[in-house]
N, C-alpha and C. Protein backbone atom coordinates (compact mmCIF):
# COMPACT_ATOMS: atom_id res chain seq x y z
N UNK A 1 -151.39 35.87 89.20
CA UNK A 1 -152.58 36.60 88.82
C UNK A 1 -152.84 37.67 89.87
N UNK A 2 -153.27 39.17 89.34
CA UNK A 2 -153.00 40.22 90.40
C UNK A 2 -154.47 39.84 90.63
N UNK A 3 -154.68 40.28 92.11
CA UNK A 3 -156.25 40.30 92.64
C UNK A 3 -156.79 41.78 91.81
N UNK A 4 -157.87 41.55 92.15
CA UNK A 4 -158.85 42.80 91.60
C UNK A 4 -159.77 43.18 92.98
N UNK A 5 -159.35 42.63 93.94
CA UNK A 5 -160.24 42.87 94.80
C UNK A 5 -159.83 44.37 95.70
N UNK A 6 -161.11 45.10 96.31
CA UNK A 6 -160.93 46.44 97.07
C UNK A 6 -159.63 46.72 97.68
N UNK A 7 -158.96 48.00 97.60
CA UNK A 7 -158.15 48.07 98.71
C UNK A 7 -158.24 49.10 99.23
N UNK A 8 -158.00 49.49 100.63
CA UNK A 8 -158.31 50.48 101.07
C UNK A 8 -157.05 51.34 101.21
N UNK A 9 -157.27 52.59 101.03
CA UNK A 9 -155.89 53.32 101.01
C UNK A 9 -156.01 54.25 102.53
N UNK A 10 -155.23 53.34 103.50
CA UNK A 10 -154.79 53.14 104.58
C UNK A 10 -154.63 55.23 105.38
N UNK A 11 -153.41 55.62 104.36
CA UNK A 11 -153.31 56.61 104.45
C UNK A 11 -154.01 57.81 104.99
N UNK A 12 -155.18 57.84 103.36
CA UNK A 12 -156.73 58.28 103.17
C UNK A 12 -157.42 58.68 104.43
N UNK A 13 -157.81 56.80 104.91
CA UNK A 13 -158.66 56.95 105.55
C UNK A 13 -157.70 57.01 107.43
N UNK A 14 -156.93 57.30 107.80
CA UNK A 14 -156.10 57.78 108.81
C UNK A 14 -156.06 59.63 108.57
N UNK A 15 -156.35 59.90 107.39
CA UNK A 15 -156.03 61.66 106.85
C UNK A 15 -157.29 62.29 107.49
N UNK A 16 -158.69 60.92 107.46
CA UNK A 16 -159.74 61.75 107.54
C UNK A 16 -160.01 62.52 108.72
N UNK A 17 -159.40 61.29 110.04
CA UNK A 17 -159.25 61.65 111.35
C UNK A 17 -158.07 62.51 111.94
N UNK A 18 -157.18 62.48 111.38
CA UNK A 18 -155.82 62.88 112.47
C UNK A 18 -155.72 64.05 111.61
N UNK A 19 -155.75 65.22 112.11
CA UNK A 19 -155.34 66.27 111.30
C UNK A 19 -154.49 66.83 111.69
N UNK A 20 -153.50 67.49 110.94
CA UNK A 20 -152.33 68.15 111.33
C UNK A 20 -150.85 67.26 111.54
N UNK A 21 -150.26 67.56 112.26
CA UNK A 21 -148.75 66.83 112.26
C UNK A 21 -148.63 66.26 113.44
N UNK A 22 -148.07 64.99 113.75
CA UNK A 22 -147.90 64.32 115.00
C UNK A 22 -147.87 65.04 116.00
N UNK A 23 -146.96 66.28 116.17
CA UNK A 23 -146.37 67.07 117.39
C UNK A 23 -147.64 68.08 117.56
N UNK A 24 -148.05 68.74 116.83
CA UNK A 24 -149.39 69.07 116.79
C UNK A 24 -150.78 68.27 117.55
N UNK A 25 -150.96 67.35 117.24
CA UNK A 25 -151.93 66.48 117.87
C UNK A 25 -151.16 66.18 119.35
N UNK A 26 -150.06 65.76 119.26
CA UNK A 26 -149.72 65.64 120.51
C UNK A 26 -149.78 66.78 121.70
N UNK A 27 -149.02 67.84 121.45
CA UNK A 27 -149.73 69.33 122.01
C UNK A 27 -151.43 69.40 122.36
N UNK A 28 -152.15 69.43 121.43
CA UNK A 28 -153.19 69.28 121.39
C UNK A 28 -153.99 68.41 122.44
N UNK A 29 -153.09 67.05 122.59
CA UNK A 29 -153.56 66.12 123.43
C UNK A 29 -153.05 66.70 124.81
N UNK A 30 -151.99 67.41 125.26
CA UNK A 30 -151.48 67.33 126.10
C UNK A 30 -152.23 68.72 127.03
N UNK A 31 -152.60 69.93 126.27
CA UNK A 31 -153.47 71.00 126.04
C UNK A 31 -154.67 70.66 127.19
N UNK A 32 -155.33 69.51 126.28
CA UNK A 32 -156.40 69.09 126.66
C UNK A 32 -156.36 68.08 127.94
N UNK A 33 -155.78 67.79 127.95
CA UNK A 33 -155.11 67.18 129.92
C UNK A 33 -155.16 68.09 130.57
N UNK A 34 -154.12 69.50 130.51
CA UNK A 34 -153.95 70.36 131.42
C UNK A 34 -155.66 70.91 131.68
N UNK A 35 -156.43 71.32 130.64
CA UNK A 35 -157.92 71.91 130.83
C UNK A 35 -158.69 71.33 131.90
N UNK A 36 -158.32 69.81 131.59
CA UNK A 36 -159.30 68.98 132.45
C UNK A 36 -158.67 68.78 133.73
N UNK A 37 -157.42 68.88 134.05
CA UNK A 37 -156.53 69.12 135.31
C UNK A 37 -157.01 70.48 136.26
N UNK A 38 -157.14 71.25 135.05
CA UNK A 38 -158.10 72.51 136.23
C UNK A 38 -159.07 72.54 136.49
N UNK A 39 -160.20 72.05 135.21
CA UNK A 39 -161.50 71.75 135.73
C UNK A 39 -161.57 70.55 136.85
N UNK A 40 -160.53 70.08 137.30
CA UNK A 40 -160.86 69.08 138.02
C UNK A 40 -160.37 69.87 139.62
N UNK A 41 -159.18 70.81 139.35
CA UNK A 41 -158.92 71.49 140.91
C UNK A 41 -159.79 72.27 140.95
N UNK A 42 -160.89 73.28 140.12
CA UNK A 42 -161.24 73.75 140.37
C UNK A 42 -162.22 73.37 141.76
N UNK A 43 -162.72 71.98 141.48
CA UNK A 43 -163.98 71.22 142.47
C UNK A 43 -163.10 71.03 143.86
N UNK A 44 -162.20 71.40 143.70
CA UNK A 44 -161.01 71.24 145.13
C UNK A 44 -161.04 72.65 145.39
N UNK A 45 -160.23 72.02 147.22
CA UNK A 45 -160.83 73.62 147.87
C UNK A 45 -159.41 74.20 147.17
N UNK A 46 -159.45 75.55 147.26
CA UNK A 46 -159.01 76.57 146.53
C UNK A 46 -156.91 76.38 146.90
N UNK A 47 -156.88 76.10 148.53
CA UNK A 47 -155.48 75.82 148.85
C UNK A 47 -154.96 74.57 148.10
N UNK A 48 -155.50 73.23 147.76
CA UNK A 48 -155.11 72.59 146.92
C UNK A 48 -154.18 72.66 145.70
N UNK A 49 -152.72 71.81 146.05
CA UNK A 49 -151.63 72.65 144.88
C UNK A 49 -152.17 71.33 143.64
N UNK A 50 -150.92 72.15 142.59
CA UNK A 50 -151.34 71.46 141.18
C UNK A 50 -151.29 69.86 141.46
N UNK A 51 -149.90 69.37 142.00
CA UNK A 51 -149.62 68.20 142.02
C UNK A 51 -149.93 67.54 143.67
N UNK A 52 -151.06 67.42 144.29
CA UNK A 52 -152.07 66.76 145.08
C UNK A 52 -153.14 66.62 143.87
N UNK A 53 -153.74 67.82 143.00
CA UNK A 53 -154.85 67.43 142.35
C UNK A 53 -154.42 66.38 140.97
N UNK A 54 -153.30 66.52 140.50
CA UNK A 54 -152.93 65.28 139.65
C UNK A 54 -153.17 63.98 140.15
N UNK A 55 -152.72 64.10 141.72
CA UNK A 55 -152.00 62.66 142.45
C UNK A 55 -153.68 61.97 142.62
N UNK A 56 -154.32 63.35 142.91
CA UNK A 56 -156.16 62.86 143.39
C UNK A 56 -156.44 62.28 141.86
N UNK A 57 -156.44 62.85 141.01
CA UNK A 57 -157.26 62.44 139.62
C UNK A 57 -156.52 61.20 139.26
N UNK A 58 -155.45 60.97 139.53
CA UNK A 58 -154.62 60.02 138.68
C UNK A 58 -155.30 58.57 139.80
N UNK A 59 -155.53 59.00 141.24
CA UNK A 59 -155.55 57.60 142.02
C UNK A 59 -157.38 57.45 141.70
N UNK A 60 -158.14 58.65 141.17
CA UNK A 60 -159.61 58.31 140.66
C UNK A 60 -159.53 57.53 139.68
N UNK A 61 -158.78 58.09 138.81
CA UNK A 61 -158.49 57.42 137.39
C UNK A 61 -158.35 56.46 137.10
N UNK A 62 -157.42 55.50 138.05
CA UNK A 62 -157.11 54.18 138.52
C UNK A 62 -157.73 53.46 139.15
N UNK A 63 -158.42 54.13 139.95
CA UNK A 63 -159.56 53.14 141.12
C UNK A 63 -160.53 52.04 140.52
N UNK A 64 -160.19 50.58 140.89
CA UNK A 64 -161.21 49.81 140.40
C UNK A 64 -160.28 49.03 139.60
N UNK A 65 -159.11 49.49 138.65
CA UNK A 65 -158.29 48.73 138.23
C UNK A 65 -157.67 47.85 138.80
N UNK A 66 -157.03 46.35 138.21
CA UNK A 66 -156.46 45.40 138.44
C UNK A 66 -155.33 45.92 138.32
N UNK A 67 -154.31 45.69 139.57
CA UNK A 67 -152.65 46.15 138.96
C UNK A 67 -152.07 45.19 137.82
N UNK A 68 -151.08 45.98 137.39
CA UNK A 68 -150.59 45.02 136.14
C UNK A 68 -149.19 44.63 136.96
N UNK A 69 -149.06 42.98 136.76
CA UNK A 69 -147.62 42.96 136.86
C UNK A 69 -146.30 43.13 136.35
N UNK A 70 -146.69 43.83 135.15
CA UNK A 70 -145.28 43.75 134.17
C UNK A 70 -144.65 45.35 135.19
N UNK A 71 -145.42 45.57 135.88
CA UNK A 71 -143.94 46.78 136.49
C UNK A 71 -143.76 45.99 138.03
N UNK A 72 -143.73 45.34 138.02
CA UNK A 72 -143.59 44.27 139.35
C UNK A 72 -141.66 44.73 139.91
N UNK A 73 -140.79 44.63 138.12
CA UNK A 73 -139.42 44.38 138.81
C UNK A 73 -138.95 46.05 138.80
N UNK A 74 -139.66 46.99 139.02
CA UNK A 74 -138.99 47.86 138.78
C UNK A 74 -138.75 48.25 139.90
């Protein structure tokens, strides 16, 4: 006996949010890193290179976190 009950069409409601094509959103995402990478050297003094202000945001970013051990054997 087929159900009659709701189904949601999965697709649909994933279409409503993600727009555009994977590589697209991904760009997009990646876009939006770099923005906030400068707004973040900007608050650094001006000699500050790109990758100190990554290394600074990335060890803010992390601060307070529990290490994980699954990269223990690497």
């Amino acid at each position: 006996m087929a159900s009659r009950r709701f189904r949601r069409d999965l697709a649909a409601e994933a279409a409503k949010h993600f727009k555009g094509t994977a590589e697209g959103r991904m760009l997009a995402a990646l876009e939006a890193g770099e923005m906030a990478l400068a707004l973040f050297r900007a608050t650094l003094p001006p000699s500050t290179s790109v990758e100190v202000a990554r290394r600074r945001l990335q060890r803010a970013t992390h601060a307070g976190r529990r290490p994980s051990s699954a990269n223990d054997g690497e």
